[in-house]
PDB file of N, CA and C in Angstrom:
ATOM      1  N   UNK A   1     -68.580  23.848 176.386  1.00  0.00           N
ATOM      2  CA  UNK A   1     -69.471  24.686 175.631  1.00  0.00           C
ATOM      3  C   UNK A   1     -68.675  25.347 174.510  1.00  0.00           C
ATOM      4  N   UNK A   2     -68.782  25.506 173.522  1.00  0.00           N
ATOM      5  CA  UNK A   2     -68.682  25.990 172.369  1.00  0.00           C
ATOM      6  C   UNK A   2     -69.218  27.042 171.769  1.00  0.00           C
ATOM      7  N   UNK A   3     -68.665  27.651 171.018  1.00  0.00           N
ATOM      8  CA  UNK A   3     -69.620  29.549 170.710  1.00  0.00           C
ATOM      9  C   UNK A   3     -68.642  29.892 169.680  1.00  0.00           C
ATOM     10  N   UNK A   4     -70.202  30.400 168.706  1.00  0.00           N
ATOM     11  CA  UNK A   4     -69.628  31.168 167.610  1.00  0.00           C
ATOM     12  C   UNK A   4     -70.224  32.203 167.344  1.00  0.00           C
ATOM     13  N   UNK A   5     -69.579  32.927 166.161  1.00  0.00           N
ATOM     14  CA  UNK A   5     -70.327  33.927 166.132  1.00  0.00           C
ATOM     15  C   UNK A   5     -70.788  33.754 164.883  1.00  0.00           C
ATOM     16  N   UNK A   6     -72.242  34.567 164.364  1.00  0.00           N
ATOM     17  CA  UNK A   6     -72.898  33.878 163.302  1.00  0.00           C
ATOM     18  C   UNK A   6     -73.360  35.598 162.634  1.00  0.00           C
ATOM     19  N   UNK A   7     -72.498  35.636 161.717  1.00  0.00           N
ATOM     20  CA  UNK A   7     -72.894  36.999 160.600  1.00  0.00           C
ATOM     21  C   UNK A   7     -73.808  36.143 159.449  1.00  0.00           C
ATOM     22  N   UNK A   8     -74.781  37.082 159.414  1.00  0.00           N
ATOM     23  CA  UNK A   8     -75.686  37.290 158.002  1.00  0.00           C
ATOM     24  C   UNK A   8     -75.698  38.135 157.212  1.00  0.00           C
ATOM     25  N   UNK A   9     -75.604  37.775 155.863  1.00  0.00           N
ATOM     26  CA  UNK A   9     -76.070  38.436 154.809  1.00  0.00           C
ATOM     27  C   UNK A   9     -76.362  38.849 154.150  1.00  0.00           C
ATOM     28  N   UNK A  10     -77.094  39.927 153.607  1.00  0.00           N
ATOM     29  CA  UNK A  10     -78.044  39.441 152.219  1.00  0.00           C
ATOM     30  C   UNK A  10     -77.032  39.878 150.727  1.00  0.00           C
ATOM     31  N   UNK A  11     -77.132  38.789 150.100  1.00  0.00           N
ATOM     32  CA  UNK A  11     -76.935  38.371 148.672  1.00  0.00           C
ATOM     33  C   UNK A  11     -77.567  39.893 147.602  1.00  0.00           C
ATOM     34  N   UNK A  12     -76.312  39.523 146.645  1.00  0.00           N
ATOM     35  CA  UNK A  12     -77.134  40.456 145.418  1.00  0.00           C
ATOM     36  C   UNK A  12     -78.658  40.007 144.808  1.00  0.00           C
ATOM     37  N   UNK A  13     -79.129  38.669 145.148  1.00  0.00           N
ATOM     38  CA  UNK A  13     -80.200  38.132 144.558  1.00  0.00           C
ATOM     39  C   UNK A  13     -80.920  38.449 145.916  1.00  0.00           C
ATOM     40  N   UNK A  14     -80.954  38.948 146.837  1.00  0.00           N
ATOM     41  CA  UNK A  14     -81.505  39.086 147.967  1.00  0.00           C
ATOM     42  C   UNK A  14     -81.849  38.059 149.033  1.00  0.00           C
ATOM     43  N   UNK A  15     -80.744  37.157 148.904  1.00  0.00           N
ATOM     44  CA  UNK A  15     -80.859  35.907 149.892  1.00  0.00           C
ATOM     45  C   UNK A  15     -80.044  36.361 151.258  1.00  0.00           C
ATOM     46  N   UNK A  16     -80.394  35.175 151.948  1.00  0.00           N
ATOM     47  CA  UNK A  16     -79.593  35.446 153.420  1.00  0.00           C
ATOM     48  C   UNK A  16     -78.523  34.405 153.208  1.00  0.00           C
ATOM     49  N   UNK A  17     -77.239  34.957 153.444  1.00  0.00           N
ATOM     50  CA  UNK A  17     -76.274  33.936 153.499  1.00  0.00           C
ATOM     51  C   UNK A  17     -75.434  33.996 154.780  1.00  0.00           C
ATOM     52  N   UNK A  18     -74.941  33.071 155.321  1.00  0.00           N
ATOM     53  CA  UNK A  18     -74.410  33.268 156.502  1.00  0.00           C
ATOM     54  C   UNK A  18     -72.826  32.770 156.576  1.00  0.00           C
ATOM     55  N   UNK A  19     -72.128  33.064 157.855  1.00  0.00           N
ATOM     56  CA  UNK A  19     -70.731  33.034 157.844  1.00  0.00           C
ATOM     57  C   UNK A  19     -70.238  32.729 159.356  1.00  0.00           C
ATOM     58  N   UNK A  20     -69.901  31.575 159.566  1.00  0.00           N
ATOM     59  CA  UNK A  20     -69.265  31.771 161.317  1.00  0.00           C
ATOM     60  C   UNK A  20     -68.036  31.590 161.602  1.00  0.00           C
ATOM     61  N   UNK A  21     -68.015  32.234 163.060  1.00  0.00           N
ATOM     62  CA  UNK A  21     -66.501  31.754 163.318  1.00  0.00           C
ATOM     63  C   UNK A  21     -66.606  31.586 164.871  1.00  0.00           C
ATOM     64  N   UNK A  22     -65.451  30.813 164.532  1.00  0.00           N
ATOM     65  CA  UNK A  22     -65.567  29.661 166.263  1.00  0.00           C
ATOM     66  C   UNK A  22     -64.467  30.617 166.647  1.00  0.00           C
ATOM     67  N   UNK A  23     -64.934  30.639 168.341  1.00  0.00           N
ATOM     68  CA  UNK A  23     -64.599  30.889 169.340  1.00  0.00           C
ATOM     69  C   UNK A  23     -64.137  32.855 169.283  1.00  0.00           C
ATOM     70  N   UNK A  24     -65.074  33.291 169.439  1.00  0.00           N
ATOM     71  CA  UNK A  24     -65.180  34.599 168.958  1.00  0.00           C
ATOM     72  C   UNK A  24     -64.743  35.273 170.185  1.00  0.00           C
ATOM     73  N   UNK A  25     -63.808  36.897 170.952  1.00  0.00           N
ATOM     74  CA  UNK A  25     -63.257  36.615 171.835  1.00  0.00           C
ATOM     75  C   UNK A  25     -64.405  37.395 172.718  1.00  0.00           C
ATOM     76  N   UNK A  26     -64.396  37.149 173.807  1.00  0.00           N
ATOM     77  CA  UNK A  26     -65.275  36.792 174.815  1.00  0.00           C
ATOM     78  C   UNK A  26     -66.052  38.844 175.280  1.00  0.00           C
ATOM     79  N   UNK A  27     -64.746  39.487 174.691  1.00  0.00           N
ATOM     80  CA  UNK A  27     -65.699  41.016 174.990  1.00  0.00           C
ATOM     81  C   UNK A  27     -65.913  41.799 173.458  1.00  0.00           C
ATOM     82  N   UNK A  28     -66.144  40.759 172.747  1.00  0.00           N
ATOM     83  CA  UNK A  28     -66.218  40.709 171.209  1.00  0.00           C
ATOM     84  C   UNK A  28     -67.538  42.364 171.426  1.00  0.00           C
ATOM     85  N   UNK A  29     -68.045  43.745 170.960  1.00  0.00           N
ATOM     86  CA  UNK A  29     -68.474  44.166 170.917  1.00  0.00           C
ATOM     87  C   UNK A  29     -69.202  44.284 169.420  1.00  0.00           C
ATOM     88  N   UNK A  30     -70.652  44.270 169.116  1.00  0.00           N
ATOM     89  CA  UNK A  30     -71.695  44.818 168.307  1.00  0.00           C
ATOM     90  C   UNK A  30     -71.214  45.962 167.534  1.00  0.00           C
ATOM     91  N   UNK A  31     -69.819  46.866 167.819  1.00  0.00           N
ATOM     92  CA  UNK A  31     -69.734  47.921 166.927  1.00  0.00           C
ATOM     93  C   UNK A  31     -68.574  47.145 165.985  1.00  0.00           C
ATOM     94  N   UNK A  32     -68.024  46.604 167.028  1.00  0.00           N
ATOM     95  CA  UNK A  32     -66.690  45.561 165.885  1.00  0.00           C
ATOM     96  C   UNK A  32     -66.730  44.532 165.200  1.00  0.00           C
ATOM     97  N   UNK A  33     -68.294  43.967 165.442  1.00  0.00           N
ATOM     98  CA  UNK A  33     -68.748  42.765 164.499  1.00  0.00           C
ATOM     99  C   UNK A  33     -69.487  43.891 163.225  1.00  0.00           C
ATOM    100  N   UNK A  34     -69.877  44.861 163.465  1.00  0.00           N
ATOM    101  CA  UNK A  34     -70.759  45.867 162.641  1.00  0.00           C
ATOM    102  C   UNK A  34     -69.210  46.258 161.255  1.00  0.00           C
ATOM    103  N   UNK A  35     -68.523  46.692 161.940  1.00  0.00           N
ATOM    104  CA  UNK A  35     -67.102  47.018 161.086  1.00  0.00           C
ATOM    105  C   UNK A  35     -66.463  45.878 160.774  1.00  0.00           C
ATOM    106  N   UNK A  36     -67.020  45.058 160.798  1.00  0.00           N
ATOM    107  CA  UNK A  36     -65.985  43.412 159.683  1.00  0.00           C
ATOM    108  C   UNK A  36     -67.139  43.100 158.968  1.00  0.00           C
ATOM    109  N   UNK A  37     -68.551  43.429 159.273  1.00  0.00           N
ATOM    110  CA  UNK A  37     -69.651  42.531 158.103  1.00  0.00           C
ATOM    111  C   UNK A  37     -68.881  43.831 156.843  1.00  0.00           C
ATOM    112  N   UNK A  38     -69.181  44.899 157.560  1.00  0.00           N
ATOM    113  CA  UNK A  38     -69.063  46.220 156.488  1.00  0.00           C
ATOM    114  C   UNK A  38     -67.953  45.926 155.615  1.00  0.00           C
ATOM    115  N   UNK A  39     -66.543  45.747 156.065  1.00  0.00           N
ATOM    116  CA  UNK A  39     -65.326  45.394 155.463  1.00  0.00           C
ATOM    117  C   UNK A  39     -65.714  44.323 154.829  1.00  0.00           C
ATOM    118  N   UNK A  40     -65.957  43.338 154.863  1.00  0.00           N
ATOM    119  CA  UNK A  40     -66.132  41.832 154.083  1.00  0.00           C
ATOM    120  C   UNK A  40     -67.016  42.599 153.217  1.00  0.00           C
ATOM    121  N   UNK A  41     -68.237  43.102 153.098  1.00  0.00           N
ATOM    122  CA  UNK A  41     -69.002  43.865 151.975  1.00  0.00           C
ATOM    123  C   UNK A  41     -68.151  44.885 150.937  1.00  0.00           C
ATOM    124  N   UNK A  42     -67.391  45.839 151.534  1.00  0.00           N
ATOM    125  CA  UNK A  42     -66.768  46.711 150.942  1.00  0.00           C
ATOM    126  C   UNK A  42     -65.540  45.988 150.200  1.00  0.00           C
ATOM    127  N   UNK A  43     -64.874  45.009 150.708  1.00  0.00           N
ATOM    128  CA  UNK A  43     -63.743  44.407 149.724  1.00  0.00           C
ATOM    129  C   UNK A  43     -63.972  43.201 149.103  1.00  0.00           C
ATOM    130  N   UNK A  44     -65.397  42.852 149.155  1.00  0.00           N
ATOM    131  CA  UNK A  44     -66.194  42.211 148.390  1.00  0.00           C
ATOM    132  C   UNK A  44     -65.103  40.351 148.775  1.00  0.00           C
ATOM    133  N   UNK A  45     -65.138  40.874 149.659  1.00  0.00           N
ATOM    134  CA  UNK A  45     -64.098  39.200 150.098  1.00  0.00           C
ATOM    135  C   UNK A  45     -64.759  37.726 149.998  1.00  0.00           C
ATOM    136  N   UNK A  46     -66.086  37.641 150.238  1.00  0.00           N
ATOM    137  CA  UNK A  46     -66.875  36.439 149.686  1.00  0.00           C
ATOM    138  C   UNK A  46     -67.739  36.633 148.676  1.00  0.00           C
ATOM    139  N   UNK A  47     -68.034  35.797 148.209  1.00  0.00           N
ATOM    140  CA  UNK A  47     -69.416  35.545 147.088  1.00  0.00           C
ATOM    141  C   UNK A  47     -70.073  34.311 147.727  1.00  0.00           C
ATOM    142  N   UNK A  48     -71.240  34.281 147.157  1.00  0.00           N
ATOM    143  CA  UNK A  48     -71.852  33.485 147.026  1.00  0.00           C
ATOM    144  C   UNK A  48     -73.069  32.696 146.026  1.00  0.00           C
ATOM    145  N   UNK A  49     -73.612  31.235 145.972  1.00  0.00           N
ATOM    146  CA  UNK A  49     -74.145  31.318 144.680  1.00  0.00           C
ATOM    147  C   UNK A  49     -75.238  32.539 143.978  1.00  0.00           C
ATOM    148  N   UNK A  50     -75.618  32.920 144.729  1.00  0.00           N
ATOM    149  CA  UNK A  50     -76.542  34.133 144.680  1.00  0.00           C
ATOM    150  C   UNK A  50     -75.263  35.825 144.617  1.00  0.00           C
ATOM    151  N   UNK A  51     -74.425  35.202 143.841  1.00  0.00           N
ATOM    152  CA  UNK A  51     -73.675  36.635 144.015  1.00  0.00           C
ATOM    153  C   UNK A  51     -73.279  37.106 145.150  1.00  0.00           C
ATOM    154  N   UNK A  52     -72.632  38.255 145.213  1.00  0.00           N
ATOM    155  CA  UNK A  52     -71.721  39.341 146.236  1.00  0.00           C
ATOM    156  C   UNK A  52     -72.855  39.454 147.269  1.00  0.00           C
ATOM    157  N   UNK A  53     -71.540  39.636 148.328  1.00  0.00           N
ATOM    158  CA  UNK A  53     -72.694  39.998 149.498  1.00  0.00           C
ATOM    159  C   UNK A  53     -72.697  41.678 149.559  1.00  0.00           C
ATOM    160  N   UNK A  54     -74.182  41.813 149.805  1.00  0.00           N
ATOM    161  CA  UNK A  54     -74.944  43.217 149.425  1.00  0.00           C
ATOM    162  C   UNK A  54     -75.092  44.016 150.599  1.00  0.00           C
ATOM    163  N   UNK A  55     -75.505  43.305 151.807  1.00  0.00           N
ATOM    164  CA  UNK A  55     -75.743  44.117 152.795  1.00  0.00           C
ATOM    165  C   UNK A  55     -75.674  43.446 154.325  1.00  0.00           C
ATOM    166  N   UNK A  56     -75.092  43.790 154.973  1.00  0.00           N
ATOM    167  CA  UNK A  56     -75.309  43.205 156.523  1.00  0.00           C
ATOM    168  C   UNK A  56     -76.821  42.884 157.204  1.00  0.00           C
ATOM    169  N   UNK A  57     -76.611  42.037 157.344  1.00  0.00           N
ATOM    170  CA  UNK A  57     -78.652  41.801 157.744  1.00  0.00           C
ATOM    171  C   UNK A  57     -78.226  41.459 159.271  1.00  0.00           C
ATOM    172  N   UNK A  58     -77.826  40.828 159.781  1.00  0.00           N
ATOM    173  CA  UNK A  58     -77.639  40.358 161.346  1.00  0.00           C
ATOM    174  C   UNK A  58     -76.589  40.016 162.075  1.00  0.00           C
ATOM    175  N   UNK A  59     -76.620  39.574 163.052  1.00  0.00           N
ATOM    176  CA  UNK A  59     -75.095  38.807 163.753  1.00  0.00           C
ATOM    177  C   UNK A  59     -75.513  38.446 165.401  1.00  0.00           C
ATOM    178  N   UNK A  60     -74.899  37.297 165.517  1.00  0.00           N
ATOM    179  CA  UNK A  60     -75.000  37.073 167.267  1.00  0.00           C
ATOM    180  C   UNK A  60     -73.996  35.586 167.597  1.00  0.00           C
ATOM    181  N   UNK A  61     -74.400  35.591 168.700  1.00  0.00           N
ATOM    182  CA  UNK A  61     -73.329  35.015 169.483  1.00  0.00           C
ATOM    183  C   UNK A  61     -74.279  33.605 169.522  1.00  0.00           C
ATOM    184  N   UNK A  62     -73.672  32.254 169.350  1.00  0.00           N
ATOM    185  CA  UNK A  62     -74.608  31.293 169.409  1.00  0.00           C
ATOM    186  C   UNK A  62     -73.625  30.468 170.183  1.00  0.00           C
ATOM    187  N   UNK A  63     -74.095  29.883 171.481  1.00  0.00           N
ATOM    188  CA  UNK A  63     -73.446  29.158 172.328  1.00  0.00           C
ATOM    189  C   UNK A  63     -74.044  27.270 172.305  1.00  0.00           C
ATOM    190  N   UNK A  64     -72.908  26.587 172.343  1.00  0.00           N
ATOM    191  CA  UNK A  64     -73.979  25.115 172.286  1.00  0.00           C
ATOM    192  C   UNK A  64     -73.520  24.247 173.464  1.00  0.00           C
ATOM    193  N   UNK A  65     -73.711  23.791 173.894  1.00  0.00           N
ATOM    194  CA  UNK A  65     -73.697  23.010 175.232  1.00  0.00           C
ATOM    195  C   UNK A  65     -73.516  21.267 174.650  1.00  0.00           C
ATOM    196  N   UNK A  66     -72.587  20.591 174.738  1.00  0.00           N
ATOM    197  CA  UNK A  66     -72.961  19.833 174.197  1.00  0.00           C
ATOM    198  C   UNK A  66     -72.626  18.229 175.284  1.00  0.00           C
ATOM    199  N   UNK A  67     -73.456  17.078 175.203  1.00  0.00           N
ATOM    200  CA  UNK A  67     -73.232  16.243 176.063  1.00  0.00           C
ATOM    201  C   UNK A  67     -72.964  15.071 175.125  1.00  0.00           C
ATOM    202  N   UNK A  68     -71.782  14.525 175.583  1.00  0.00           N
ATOM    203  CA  UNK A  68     -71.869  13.347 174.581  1.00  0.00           C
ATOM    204  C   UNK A  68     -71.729  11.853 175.882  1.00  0.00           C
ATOM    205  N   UNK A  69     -72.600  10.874 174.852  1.00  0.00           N
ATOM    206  CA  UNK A  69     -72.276   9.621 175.927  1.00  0.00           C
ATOM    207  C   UNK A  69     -71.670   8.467 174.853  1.00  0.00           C
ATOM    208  N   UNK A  70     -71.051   7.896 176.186  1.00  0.00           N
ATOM    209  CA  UNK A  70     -70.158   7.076 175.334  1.00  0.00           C
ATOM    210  C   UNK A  70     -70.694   5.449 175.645  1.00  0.00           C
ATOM    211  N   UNK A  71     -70.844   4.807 174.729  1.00  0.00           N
ATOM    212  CA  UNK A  71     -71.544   3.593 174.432  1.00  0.00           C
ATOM    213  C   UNK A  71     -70.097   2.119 174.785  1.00  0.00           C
ATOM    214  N   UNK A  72     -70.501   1.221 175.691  1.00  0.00           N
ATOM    215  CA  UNK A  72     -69.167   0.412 175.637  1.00  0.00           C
ATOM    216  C   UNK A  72     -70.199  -1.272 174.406  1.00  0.00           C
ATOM    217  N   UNK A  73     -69.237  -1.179 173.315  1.00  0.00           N
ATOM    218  CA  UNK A  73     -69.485  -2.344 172.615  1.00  0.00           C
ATOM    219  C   UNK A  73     -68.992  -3.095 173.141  1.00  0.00           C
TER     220      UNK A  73
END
């Protein structure tokens, strides 16, 4: 299983832009994902085509399960 964590944005044009990162650590807390969207906003560390990111809109934890099968040619 695999898990990231998935911050949103909104854009100076008022879009949602998003940002993840793999393997986020496991007692990762809502006040310390809240204080890195803020920092990435305040030192203006990404852009995007829609301009600077403007405001923190969301964030969560997205887990994927994944099954793979393997085919014999």
């Amino acid at each position: 299983m695999s898990k990231k964590l998935l911050m949103t944005f909104e854009n100076a044009l008022g879009k949602k832009v998003s940002i993840s990162i793999d393997d986020p650590k496991d007692d990762i807390t809502s006040e310390e994902v809240k204080t890195v969207m803020d920092d990435i906003i305040t030192k203006n560390i990404f852009t995007s085509n829609g301009g600077d990111f403007k405001k923190a809109d969301s964030a969560k934890i997205v887990e994927t399960d994944v099954t793979e099968f393997e085919y014999n040619e």
